[in-house]
C-alpha atoms as a PDB file:
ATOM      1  CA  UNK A   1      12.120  13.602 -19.247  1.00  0.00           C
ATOM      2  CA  UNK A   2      12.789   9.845 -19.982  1.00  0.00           C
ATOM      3  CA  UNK A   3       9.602   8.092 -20.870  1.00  0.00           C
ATOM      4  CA  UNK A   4       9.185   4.498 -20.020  1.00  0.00           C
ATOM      5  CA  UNK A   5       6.129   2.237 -21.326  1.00  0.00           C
ATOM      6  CA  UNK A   6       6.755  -1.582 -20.285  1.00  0.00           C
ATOM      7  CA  UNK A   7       4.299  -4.201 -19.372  1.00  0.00           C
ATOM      8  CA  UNK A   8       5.011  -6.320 -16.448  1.00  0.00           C
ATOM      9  CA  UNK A   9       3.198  -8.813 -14.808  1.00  0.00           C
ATOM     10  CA  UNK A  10       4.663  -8.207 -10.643  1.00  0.00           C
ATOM     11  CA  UNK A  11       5.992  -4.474  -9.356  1.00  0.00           C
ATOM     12  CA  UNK A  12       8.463  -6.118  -8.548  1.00  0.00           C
ATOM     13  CA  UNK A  13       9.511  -6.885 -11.935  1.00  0.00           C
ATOM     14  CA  UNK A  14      10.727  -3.153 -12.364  1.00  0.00           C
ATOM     15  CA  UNK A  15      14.586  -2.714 -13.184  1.00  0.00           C
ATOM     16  CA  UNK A  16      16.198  -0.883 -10.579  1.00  0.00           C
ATOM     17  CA  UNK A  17      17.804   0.902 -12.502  1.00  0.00           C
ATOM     18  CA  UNK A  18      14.477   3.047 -13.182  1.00  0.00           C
ATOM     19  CA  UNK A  19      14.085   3.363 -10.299  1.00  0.00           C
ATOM     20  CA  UNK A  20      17.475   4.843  -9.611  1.00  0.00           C
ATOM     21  CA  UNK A  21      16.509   7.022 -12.487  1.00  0.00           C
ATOM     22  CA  UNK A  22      13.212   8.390 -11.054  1.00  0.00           C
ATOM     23  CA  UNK A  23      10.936   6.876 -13.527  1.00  0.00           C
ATOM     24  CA  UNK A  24       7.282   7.239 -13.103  1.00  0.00           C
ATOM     25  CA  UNK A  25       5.395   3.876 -12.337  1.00  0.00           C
ATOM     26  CA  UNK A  26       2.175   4.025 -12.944  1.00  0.00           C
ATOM     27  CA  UNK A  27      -0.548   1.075 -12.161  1.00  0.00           C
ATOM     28  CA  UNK A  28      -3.082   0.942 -14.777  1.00  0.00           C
ATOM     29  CA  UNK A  29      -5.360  -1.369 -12.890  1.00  0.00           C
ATOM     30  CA  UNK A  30      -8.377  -2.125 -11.096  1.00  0.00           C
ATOM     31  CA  UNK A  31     -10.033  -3.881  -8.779  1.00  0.00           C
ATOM     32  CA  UNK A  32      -8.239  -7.134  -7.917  1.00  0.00           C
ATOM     33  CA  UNK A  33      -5.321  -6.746 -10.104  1.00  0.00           C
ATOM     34  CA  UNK A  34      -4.234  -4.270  -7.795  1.00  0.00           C
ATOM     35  CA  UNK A  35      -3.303  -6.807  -5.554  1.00  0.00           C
ATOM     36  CA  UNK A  36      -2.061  -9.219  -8.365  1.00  0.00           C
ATOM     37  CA  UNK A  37       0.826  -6.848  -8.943  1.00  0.00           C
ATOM     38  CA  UNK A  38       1.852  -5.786  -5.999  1.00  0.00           C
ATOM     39  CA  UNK A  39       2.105  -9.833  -4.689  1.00  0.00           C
ATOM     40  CA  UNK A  40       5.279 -11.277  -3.236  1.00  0.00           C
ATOM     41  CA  UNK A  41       6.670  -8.304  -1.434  1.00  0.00           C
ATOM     42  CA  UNK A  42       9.986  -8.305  -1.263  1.00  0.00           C
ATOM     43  CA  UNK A  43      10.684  -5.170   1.113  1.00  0.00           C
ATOM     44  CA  UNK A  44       8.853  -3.123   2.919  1.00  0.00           C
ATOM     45  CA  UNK A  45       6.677  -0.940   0.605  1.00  0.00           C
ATOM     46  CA  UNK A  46       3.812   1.663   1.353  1.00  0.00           C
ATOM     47  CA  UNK A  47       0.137   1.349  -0.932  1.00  0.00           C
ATOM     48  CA  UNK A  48      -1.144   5.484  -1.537  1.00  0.00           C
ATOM     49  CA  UNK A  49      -4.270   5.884  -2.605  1.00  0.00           C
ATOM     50  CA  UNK A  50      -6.383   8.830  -3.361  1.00  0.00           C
ATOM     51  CA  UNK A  51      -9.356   7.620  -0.988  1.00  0.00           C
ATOM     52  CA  UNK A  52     -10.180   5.528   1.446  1.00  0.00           C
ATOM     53  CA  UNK A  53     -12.244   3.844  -0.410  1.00  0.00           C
ATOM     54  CA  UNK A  54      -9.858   2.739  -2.869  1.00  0.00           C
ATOM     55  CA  UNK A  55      -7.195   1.909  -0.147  1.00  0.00           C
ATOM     56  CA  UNK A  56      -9.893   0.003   1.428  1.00  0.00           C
ATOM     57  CA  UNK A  57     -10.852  -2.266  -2.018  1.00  0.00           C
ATOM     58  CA  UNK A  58      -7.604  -3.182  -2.597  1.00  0.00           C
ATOM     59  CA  UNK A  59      -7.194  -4.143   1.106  1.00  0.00           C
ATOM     60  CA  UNK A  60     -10.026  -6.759   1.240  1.00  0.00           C
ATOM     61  CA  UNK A  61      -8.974  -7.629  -2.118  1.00  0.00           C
ATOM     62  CA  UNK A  62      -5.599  -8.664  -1.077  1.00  0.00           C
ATOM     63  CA  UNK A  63      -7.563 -10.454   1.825  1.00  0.00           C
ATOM     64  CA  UNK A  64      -9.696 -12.543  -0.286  1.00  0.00           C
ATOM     65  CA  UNK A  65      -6.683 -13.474  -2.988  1.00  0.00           C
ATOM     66  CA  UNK A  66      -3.177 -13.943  -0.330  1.00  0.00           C
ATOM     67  CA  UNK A  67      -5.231 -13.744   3.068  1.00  0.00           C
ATOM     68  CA  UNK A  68      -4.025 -11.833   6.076  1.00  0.00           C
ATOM     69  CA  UNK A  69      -0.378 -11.975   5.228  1.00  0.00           C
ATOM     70  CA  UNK A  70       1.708  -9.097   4.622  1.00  0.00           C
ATOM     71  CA  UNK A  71      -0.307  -6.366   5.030  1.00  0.00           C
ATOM     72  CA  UNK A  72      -1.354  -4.049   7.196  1.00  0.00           C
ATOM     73  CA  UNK A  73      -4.272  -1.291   6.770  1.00  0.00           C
ATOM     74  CA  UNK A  74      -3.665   2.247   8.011  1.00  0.00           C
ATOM     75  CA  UNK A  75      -7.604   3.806   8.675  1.00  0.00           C
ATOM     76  CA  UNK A  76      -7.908   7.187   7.700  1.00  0.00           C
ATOM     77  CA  UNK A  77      -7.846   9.805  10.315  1.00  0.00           C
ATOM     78  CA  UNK A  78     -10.970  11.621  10.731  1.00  0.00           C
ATOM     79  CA  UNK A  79     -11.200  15.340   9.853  1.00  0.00           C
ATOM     80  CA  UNK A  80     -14.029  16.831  12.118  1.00  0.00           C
ATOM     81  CA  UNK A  81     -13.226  18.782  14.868  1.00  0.00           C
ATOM     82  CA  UNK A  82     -14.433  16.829  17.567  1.00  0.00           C
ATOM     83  CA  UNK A  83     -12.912  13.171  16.319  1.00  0.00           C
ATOM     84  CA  UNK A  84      -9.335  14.512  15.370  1.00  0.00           C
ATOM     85  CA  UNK A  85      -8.594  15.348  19.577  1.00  0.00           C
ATOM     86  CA  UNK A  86      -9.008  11.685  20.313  1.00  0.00           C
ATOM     87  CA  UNK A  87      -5.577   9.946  21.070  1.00  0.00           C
ATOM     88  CA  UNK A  88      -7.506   6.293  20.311  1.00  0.00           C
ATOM     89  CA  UNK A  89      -7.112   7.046  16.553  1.00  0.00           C
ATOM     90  CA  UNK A  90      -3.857   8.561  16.815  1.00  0.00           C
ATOM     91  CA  UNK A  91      -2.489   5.488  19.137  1.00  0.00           C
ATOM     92  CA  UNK A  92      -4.271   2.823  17.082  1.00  0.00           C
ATOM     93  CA  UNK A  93      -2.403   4.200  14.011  1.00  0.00           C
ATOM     94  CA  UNK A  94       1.125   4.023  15.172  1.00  0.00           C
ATOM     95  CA  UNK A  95       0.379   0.399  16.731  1.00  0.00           C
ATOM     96  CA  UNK A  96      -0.405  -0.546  13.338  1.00  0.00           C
ATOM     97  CA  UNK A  97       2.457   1.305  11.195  1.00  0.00           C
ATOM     98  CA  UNK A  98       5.005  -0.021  13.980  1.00  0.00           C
ATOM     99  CA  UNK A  99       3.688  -3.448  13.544  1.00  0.00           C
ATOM    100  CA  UNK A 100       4.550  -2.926   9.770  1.00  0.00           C
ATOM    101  CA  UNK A 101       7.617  -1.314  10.244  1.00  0.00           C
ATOM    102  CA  UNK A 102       9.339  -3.985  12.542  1.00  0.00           C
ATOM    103  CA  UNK A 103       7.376  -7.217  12.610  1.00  0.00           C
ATOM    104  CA  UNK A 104       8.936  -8.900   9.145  1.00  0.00           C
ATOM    105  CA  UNK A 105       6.275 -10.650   8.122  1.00  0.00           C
ATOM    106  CA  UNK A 106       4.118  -7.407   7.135  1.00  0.00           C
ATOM    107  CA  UNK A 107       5.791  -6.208   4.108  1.00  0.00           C
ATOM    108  CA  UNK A 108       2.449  -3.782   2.456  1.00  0.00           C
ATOM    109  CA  UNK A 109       1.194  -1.147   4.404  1.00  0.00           C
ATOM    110  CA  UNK A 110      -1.778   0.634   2.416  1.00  0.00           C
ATOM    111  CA  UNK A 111      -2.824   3.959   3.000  1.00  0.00           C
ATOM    112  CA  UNK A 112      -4.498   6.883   1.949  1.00  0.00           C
END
């Protein structure tokens, strides 16, 4: 297993070349500096995290650093019997990830 340790200052800043080779990229960061390195999206790219609680912190952290541009929040889908039969949810979600996926401007799509 190849090991890589760098320090970079933008996601972005990754070689391809690791990421041709599969290397792990793991974030080390919290709270706004989330946001910091993911800025300046330069293709479409899809946010994971293990809550929606996180996925919503980094949203309205992105909000109050860049504004409303480039990203696109995907809520979390409810889990209770009677919530998970309503088509709202289930249509308001693919509005929003097909507004990501063709409208260029949104290049972020967070999730969780």
């Amino acid at each position: 297993m190849h090991e890589l340790q760098m320090y970079i200052e933008r996601v972005w800043d990754v070689d391809l070349e690791n990421w041709i080779r599969g290397d792990t990229l793991c974030l080390q960061t919290k709270g706004a500096a989330r946001p910091w390195v993911l800025r300046d999206c330069k293709f479409k790219s899809i946010a994971i995290f293990p809550d929606n609680s996180q996925a919503l912190d980094f949203y309205f952290d992105w909000k109050a650093l860049f504004g409303e541009r480039e990203i696109v929040y995907l809520p979390e889908l409810p889990l209770t019997a009677d919530q998970v039969g309503q088509s709202a949810l289930w249509v308001s979600r693919g509005e929003l990830y097909r507004k990501w996926r063709h409208d260029e401007g949104y290049k972020l799509l967070i999730a969780s």
